[in-house]
Protein backbone atom coordinates (compact mmCIF):
# COMPACT_ATOMS: atom_id res chain seq x y z
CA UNK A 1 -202.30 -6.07 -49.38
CA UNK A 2 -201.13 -9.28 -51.47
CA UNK A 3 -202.22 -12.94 -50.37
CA UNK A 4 -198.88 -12.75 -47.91
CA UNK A 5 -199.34 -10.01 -46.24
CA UNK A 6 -202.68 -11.37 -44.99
CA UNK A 7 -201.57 -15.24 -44.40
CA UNK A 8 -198.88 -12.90 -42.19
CA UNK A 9 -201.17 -11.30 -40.47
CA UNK A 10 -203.08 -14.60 -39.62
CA UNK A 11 -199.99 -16.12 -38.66
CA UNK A 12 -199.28 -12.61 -36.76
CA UNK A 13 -202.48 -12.10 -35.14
CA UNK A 14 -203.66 -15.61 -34.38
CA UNK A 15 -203.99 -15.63 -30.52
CA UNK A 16 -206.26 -12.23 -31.09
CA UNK A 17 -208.68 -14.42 -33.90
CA UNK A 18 -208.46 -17.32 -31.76
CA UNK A 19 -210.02 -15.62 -29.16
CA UNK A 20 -212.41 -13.90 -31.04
CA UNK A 21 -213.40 -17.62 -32.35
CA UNK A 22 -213.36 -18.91 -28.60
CA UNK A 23 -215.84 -15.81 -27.50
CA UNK A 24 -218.13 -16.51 -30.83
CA UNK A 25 -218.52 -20.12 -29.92
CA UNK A 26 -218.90 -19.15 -26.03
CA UNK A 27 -221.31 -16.51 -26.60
CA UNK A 28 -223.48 -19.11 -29.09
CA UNK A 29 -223.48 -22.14 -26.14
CA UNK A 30 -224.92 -19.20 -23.92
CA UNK A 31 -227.40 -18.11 -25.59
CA UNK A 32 -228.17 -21.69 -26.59
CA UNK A 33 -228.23 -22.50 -22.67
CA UNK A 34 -230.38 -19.45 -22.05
CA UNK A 35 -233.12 -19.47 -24.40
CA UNK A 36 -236.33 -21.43 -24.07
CA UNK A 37 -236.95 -24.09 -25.76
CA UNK A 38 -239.75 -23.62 -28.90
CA UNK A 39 -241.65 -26.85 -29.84
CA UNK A 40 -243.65 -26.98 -33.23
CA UNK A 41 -246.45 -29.12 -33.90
CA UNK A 42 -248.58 -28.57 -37.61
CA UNK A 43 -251.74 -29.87 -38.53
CA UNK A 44 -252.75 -29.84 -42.37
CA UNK A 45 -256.03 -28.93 -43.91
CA UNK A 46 -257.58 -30.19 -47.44
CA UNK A 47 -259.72 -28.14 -49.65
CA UNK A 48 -262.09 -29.57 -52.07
CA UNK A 49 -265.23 -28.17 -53.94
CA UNK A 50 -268.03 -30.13 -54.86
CA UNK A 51 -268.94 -30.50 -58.44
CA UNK A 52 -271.63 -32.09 -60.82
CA UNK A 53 -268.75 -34.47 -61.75
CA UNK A 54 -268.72 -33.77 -65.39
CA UNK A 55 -265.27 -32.83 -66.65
CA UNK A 56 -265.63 -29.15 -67.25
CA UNK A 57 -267.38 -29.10 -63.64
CA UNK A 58 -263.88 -30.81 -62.11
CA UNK A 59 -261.61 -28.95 -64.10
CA UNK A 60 -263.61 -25.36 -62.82
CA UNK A 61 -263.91 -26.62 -59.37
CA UNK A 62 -259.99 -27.38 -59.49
CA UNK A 63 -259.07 -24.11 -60.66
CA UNK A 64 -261.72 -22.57 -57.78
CA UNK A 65 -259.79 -24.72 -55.03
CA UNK A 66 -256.27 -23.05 -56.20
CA UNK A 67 -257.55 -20.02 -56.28
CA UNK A 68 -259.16 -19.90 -52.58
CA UNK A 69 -256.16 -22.12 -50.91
CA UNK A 70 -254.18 -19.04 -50.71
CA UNK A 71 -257.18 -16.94 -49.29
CA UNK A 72 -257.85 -19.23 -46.44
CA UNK A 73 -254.35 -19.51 -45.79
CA UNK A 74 -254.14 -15.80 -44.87
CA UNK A 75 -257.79 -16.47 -43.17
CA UNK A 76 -255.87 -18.63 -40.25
CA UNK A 77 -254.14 -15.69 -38.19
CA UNK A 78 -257.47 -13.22 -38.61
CA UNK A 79 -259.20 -12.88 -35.16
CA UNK A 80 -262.88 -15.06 -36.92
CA UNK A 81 -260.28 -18.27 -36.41
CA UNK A 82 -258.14 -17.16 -33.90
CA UNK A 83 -261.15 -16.42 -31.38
CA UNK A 84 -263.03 -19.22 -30.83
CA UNK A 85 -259.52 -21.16 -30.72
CA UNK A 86 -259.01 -19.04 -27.51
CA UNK A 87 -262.32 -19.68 -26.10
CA UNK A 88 -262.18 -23.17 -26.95
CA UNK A 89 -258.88 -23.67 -25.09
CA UNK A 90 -259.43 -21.11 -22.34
CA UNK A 91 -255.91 -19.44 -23.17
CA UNK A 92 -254.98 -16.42 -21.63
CA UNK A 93 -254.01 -14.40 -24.54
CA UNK A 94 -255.59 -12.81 -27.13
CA UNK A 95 -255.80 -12.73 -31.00
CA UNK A 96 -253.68 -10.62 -31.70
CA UNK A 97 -250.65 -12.28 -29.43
CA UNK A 98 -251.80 -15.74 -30.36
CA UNK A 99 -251.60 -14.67 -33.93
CA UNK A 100 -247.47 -14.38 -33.65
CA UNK A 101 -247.38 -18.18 -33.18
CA UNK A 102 -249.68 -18.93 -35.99
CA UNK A 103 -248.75 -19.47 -39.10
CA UNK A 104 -250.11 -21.21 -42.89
CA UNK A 105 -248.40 -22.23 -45.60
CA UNK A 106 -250.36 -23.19 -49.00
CA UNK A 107 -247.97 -25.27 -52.11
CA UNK A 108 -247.96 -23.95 -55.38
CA UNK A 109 -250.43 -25.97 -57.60
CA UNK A 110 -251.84 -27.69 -54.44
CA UNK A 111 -255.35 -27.31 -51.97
CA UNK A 112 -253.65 -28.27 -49.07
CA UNK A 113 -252.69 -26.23 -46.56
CA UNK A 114 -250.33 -26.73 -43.47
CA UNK A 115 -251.38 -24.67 -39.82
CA UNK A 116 -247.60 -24.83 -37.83
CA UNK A 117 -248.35 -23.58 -34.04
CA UNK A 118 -244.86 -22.53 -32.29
CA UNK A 119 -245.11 -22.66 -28.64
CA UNK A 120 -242.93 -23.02 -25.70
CA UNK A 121 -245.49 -26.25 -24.40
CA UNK A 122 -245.39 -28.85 -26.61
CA UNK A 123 -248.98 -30.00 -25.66
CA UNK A 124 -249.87 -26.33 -26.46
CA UNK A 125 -248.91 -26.31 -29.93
CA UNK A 126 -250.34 -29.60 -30.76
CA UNK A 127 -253.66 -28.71 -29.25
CA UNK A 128 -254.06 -25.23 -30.36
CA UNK A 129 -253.13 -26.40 -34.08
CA UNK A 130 -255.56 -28.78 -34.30
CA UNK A 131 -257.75 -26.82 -32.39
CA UNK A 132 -256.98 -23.63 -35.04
CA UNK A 133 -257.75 -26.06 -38.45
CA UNK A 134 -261.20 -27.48 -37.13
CA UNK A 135 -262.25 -23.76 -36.48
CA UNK A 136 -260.29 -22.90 -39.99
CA UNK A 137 -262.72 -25.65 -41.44
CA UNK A 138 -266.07 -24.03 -39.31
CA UNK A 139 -265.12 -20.26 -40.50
CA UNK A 140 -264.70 -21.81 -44.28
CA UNK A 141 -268.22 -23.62 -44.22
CA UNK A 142 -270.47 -20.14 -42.66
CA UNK A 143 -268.79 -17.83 -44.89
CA UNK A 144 -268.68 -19.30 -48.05
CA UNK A 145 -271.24 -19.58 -50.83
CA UNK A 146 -273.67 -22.39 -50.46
CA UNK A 147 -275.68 -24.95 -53.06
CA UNK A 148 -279.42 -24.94 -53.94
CA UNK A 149 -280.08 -27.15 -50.66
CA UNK A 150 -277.85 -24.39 -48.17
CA UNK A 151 -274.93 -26.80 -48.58
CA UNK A 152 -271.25 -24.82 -48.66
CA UNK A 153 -269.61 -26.07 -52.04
CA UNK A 154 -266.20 -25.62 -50.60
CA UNK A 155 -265.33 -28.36 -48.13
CA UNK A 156 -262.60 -28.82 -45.77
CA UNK A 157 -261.14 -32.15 -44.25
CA UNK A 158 -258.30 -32.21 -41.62
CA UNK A 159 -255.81 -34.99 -43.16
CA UNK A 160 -253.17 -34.37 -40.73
CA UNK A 161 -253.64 -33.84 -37.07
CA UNK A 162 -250.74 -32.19 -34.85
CA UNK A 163 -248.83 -34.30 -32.40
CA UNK A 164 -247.24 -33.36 -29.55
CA UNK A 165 -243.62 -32.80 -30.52
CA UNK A 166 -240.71 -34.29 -28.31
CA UNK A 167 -237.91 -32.11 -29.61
CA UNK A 168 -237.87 -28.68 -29.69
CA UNK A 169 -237.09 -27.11 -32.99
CA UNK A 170 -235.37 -24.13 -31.38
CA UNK A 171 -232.83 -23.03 -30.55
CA UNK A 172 -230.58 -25.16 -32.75
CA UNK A 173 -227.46 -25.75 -30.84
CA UNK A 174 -224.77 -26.89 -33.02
CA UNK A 175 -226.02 -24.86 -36.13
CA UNK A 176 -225.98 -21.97 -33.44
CA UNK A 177 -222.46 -23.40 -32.20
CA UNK A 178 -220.81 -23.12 -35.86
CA UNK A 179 -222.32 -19.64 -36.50
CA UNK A 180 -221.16 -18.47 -33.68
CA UNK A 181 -217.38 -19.92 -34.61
CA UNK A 182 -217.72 -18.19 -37.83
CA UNK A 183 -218.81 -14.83 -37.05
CA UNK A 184 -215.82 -15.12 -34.26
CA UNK A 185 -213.51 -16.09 -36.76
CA UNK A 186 -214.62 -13.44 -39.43
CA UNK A 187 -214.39 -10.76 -35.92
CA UNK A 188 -210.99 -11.58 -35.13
CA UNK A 189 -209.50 -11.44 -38.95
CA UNK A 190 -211.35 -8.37 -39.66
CA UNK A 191 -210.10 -7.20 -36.35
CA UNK A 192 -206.42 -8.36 -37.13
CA UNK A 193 -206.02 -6.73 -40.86
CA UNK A 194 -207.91 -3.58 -40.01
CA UNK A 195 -205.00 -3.46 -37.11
CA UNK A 196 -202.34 -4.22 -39.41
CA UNK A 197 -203.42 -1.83 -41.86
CA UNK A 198 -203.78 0.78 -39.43
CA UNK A 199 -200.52 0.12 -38.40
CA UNK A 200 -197.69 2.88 -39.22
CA UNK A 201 -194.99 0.92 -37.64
CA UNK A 202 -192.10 -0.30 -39.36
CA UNK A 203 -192.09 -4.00 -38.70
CA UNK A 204 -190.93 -5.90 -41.77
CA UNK A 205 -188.37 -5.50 -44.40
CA UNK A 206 -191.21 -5.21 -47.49
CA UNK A 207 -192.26 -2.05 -44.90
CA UNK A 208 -188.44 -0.49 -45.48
CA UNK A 209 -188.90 -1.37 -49.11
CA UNK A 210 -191.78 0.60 -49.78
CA UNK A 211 -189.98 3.68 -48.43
CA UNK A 212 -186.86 3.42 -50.59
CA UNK A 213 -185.05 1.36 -52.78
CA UNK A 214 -181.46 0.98 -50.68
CA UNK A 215 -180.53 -2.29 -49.77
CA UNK A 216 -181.31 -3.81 -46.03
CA UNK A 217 -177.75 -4.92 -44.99
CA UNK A 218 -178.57 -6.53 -41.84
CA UNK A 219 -181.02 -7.36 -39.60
CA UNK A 220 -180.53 -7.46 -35.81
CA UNK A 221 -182.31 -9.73 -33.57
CA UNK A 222 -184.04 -7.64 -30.40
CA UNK A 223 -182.24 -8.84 -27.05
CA UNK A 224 -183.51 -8.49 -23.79
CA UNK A 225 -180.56 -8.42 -22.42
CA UNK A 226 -178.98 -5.38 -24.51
CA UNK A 227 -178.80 -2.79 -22.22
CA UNK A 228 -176.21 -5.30 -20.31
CA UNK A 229 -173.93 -6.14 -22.71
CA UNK A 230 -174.03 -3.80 -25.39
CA UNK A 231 -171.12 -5.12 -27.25
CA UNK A 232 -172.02 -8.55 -27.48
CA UNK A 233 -169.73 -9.24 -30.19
CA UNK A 234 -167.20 -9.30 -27.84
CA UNK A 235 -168.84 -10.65 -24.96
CA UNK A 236 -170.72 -13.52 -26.33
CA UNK A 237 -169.08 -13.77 -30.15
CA UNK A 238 -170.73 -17.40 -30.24
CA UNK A 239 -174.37 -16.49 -29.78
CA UNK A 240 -177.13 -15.76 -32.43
CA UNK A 241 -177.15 -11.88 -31.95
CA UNK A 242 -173.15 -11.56 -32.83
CA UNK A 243 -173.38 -13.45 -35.68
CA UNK A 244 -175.73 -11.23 -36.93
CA UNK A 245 -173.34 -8.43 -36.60
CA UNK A 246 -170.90 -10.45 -38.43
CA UNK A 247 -173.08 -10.92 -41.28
CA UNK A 248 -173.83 -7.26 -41.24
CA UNK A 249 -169.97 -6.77 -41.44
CA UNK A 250 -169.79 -9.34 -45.00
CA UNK A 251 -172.70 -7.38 -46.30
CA UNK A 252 -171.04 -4.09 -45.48
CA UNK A 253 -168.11 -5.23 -47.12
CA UNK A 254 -169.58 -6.24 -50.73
CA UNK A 255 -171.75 -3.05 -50.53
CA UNK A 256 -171.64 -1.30 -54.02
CA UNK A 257 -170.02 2.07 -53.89
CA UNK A 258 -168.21 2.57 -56.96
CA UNK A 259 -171.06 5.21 -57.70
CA UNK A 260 -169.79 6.92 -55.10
CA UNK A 261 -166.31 6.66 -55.89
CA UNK A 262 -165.87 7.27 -52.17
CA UNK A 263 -163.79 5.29 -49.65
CA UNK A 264 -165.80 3.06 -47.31
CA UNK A 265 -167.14 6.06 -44.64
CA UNK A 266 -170.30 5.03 -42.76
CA UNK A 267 -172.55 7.64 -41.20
CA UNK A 268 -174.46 5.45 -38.87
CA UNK A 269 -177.63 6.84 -38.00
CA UNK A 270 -181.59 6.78 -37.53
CA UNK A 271 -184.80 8.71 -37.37
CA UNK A 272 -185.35 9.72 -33.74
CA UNK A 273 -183.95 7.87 -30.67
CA UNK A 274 -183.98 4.69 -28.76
CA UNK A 275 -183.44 2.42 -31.88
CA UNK A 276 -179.57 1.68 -31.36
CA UNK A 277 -177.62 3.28 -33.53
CA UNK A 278 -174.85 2.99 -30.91
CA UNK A 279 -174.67 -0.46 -30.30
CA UNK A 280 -175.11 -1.13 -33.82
CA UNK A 281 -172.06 0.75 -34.63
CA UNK A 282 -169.99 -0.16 -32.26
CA UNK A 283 -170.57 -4.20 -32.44
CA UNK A 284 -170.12 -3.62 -36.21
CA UNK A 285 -166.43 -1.43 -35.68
CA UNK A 286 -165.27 -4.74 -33.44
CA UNK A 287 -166.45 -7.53 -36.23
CA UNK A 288 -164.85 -5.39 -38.93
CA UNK A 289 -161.27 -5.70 -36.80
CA UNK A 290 -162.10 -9.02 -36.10
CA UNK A 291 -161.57 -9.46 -39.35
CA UNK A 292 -158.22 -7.65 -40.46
CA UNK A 293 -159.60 -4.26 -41.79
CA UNK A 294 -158.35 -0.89 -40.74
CA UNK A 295 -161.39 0.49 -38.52
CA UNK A 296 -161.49 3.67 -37.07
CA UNK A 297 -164.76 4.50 -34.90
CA UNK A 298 -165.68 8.09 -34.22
CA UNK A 299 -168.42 9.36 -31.83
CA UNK A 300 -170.09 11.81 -33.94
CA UNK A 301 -172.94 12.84 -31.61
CA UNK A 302 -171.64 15.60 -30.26
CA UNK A 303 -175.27 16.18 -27.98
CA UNK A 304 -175.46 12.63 -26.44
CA UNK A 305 -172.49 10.87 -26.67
CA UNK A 306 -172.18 6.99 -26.07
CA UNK A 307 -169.70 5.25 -27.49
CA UNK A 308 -166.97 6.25 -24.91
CA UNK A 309 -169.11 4.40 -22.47
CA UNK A 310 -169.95 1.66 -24.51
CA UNK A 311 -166.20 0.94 -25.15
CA UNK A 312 -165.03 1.77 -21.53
CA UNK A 313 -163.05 4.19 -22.76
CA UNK A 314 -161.75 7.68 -21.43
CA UNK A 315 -164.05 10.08 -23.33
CA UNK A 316 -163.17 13.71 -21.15
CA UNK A 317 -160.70 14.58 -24.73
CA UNK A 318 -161.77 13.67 -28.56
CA UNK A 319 -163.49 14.85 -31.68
CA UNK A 320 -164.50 18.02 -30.42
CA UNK A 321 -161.06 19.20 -29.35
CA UNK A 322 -159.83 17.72 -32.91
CA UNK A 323 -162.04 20.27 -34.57
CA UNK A 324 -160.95 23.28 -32.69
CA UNK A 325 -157.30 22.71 -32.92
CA UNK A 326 -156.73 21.66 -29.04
CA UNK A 327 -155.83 18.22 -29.72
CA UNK A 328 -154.54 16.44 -32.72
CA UNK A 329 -155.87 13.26 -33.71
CA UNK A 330 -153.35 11.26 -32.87
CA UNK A 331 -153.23 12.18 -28.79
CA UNK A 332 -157.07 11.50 -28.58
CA UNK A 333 -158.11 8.23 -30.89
CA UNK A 334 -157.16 5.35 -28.72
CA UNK A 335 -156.56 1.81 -29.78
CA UNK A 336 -159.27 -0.88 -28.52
CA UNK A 337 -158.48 -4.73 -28.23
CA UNK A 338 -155.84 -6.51 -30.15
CA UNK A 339 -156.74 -5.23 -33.63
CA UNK A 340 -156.01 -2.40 -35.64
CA UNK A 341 -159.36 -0.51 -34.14
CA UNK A 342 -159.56 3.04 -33.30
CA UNK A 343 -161.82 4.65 -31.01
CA UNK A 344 -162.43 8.16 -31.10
CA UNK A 345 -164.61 9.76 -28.67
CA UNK A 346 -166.60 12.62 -28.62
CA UNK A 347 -165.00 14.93 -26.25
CA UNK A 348 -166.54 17.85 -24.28
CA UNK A 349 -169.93 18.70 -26.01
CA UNK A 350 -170.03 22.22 -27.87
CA UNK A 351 -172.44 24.77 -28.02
CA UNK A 352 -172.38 24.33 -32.27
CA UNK A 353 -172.14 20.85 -33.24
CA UNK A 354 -173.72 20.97 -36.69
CA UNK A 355 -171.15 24.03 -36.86
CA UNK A 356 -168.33 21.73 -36.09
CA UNK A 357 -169.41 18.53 -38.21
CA UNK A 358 -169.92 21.02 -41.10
CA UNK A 359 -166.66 22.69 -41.11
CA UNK A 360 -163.51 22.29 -43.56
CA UNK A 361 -161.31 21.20 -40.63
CA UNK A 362 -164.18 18.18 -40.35
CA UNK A 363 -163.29 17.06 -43.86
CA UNK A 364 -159.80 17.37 -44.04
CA UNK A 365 -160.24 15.06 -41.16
CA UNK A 366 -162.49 12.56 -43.10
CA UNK A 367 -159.97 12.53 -45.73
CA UNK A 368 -156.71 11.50 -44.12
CA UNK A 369 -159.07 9.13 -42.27
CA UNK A 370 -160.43 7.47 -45.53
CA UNK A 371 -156.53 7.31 -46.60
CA UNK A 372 -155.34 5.59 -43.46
CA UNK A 373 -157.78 3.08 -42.60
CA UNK A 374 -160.05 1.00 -44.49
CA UNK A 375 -163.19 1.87 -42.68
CA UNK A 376 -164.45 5.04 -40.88
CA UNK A 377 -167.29 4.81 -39.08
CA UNK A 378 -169.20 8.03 -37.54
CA UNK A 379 -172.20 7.18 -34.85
CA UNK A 380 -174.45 10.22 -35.22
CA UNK A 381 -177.14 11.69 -33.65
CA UNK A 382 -180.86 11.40 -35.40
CA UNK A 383 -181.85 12.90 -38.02
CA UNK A 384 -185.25 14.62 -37.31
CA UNK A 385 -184.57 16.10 -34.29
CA UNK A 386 -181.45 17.64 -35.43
CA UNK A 387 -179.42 18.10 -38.54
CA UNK A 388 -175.57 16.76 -37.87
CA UNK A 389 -176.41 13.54 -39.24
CA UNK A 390 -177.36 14.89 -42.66
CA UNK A 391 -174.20 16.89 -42.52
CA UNK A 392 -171.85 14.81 -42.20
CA UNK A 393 -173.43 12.19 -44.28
CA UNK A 394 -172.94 14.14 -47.68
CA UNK A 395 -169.09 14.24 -46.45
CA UNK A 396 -168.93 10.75 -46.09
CA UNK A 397 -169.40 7.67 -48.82
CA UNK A 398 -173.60 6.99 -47.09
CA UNK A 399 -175.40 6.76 -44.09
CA UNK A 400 -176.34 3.59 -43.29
CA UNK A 401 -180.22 3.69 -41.19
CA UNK A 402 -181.14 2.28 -38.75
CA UNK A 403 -184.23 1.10 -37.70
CA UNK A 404 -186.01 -0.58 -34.62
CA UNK A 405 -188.21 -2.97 -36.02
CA UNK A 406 -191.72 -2.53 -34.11
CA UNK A 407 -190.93 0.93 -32.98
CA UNK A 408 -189.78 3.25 -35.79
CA UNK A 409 -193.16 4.66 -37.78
CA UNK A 410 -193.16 4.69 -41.23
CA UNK A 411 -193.66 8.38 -41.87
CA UNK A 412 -190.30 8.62 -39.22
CA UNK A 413 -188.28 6.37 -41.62
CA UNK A 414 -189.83 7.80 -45.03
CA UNK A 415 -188.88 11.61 -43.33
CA UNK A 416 -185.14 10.32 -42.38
CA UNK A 417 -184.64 9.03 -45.99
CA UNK A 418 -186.12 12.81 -47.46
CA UNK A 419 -183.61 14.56 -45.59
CA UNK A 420 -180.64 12.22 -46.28
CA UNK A 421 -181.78 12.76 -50.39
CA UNK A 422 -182.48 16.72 -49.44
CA UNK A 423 -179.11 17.43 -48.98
CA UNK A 424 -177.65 14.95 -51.55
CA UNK A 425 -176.54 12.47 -49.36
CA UNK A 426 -176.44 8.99 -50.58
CA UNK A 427 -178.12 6.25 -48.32
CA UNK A 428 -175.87 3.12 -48.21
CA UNK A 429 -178.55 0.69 -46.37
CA UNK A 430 -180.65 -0.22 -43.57
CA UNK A 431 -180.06 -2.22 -41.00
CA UNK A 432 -183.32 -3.54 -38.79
CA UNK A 433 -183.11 -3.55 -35.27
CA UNK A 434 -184.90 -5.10 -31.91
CA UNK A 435 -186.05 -7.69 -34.73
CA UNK A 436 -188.97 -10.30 -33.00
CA UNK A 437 -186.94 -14.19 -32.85
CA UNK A 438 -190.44 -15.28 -32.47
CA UNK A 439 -193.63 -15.73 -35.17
CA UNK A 440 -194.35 -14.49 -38.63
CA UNK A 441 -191.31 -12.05 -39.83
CA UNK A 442 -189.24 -13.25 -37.12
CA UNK A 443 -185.37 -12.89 -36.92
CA UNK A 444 -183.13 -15.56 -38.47
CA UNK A 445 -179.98 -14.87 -38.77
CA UNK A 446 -177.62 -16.54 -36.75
CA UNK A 447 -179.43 -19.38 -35.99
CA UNK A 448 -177.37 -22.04 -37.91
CA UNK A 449 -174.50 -21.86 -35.77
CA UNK A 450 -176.56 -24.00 -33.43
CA UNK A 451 -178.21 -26.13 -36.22
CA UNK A 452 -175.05 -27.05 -37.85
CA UNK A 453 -172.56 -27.29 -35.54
CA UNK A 454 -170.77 -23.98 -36.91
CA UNK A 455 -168.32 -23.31 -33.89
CA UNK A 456 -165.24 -21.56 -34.67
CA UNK A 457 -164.20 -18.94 -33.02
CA UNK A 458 -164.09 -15.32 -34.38
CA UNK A 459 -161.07 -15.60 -35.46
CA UNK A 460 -161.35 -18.79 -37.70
CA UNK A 461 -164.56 -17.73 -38.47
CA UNK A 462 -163.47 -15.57 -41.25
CA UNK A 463 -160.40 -14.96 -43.31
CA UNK A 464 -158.47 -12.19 -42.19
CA UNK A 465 -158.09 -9.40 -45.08
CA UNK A 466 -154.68 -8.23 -46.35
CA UNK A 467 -153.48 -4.99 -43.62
CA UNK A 468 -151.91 -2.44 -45.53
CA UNK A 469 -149.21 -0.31 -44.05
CA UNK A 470 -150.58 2.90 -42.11
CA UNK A 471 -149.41 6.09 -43.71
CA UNK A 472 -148.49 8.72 -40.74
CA UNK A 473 -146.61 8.82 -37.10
CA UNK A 474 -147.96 8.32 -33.66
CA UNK A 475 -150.40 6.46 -31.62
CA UNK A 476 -152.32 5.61 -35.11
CA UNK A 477 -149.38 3.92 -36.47
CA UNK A 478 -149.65 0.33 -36.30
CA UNK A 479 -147.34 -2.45 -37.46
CA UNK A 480 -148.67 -4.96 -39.94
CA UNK A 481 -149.63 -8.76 -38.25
């Protein structure tokens, strides 16, 4: 992941870290709340030796006093100090529990040593560190060596006695407060990119780039309200999600297919299902009319046909009886709207529809299509489940994909694209679907229509392109505007 990718998945996933942070800095106050309080009180402890007072006797004595600081150090938690401390005090406990809230320290290159009593009564750590040095100073004298006269040469003097503390040194509430922020905060990110990368779901366009190297065409914004009026171009031609078609329609218009050296035939499509493929096609047939071309749109999904009852159309007679002979094209494509755009439906749904789709008659058919109008559009079924779409897209100029943004996986999308290039079919595009208006990667197309003020109608919205006679007799026929 590159520096973007994760400021998007902060941006993405910041309710879920600031919760995290919220929990971390809850949890901390609790615990804070909870726990005792711990005082600490400290008494120190000098050591000296006495000496003859010549130099070499001060300088050996010195060295002596270094040397046993650190032993009596360790001396303070052994049960010889620890007991009478008890028995002076009358404290329930014994050495071995009183030892845990005991503890020395001894500087480097220093005889001093400091006896710090933790304890949840303040006046019981001062008293049992002072009480824990003058029986540190008693256990010194009767063990160590003594003088000609039975006088210990090591000698030590209490220079700091232990008050009774009035704040408690634990627990530390704001340094308690901020670790628990942080370890929140470092929760919820970790949380957040182990999600994203865990995440197979086609959500962004760098996502469709990784897959292959076709353009994205368009993006489509997701709408609520889809399912209600599916051709919104023509419904609501003023609002965000039409112009989005529109722009689709410019992009699909300067798409590169002199490699081709194909006419402009679309095989709309997508990897499974539910990511509207239908809708997509048909709002793009009605923005490419809106704009002067030629369009015919064929329902190519010969299993679950739609586009009939998208465009409120009859759909009992169409492509189907085409292909067997029973109908010619001219008795079943019906004109839609004011334009030039034909709608050809499906027709009765056959037992062999990759059969059909496959078949010369099927691309004789494409090709007096491609002559008579300037854009043929198929809606297909998906590819993995079935094979039509990859059929028919080698007949036509691509297959455009598309994908619901969110929903399709990438494995889905990278499969789709395999068997598009399996059968040496070219893939025009992508177009994104159900794309989020909202946060990090969100939708933006069609937004400046509000912004700017941009509100012409459909009509004035774009120049109308140059109709060319239509070869052939019938209901196709159409006079020029």
């Amino acid at each position: 992941m590159e520096l973007r990718d994760y400021i998007r998945v902060l941006r993405k996933s910041w309710v879920l870290i600031l919760v995290f942070a919220l929990v971390g800095v809850a949890a901390a106050a609790g615990y804070s709340i909870i726990k005792k309080p711990v005082y600490s009180a400290s008494a120190q402890v000098f050591v000296s030796t006495e000496t003859s007072g010549s130099a070499a006797d001060l300088a050996q004595g010195n060295t002596f006093t270094e040397q046993r600081v650190l032993t009596y150090s360790n001396l303070v938690t052994t049960p010889i100090v620890l007991l009478p401390v008890i028995s002076r005090l009358r404290l329930n406990t014994t050495a071995q529990d009183l030892a845990k809230l005991v503890s020395a320290t001894a500087p480097t290159n220093t005889t001093l040593i400091t006896i710090t009593v933790n304890d949840k009564n303040p006046v019981d750590a001062a008293n049992i560190a002072n009480a824990t040095s003058q029986s540190l100073t008693n256990v010194v004298q009767s063990i160590e060596a003594t003088d000609a006269n039975g006088r210990s040469t090591v000698k030590l003097t209490r220079v700091q006695e232990a008050q009774v503390p009035s704040v408690p040194t634990s627990p530390k509430v704001p340094l308690n407060v901020v670790l628990g922020l942080l370890v929140g905060l470092a929760l919820g990110v970790g949380i957040a990119v182990l999600r994203e990368t865990l995440d197979n779901r086609v959500r962004t366009e760098d996502d469709v780039e990784r897959i292959s190297d076709a353009p994205i065409i368009g993006g489509i914004a997701y709408d609520s309200k889809a399912s209600q009026r599916p051709l919104i171009v023509q419904a609501d031609p003023r609002s965000p999600r039409a112009e989005s078609f529109r722009t689709l329609r410019t992009n699909l218009q300067f798409l590169d297919l002199e490699a081709t050296g194909r006419a402009r035939t679309f095989v709309m499509t997508s990897s499974v299902e539910s990511e509207g493929k239908s809708t997509t096609v048909a709002n793009l047939a009605i923005a490419l009319d809106s704009a002067g071309y030629r369009v015919m749109l064929i329902d190519a999904d010969l299993r679950r046909p739609k586009v009939a009852k998208y465009m409120d159309i009859e759909g009992a007679a169409g492509l189907t009886d085409v292909l067997i002979g029973r109908a010619q094209l001219e008795d079943v494509a019906q004109p839609w709207g004011r334009g030039a755009l034909r709608v050809l439906p499906a027709g009765p749904v056959p037992p062999n529809p990759s059969e059909l789709l496959g078949s010369r008659t099927m691309q004789q058919l494409i090709e007096r299509l491609e002559r008579e109008f300037d854009f043929v559009l198929f809606d297909c079924p998906p590819l993995l489940p079935v094979t039509d779409a990859a059929i028919l897209s080698k007949k036509a100029s691509g297959a455009i994909l598309v994908v619901a943004s969110g929903s399709t996986h990438k494995s889905q999308l990278a499969g789709a694209v395999s068997t598009l290039e399996n059968v040496g079919a070219n893939v025009a595009g992508f177009v994104l679907t159900m794309m989020p208006t909202k946060g990090p990667g969100a939708y933006g197309y069609g937004r400046y229509g509000y912004a700017y003020g941009y509100g012409l109608s459909d009509d004035d919205e774009t120049p109308k392109a140059p109709r060319k006679k239509l070869a052939g007799t019938g209901p196709l026929r159409r006079a020029e505007r």
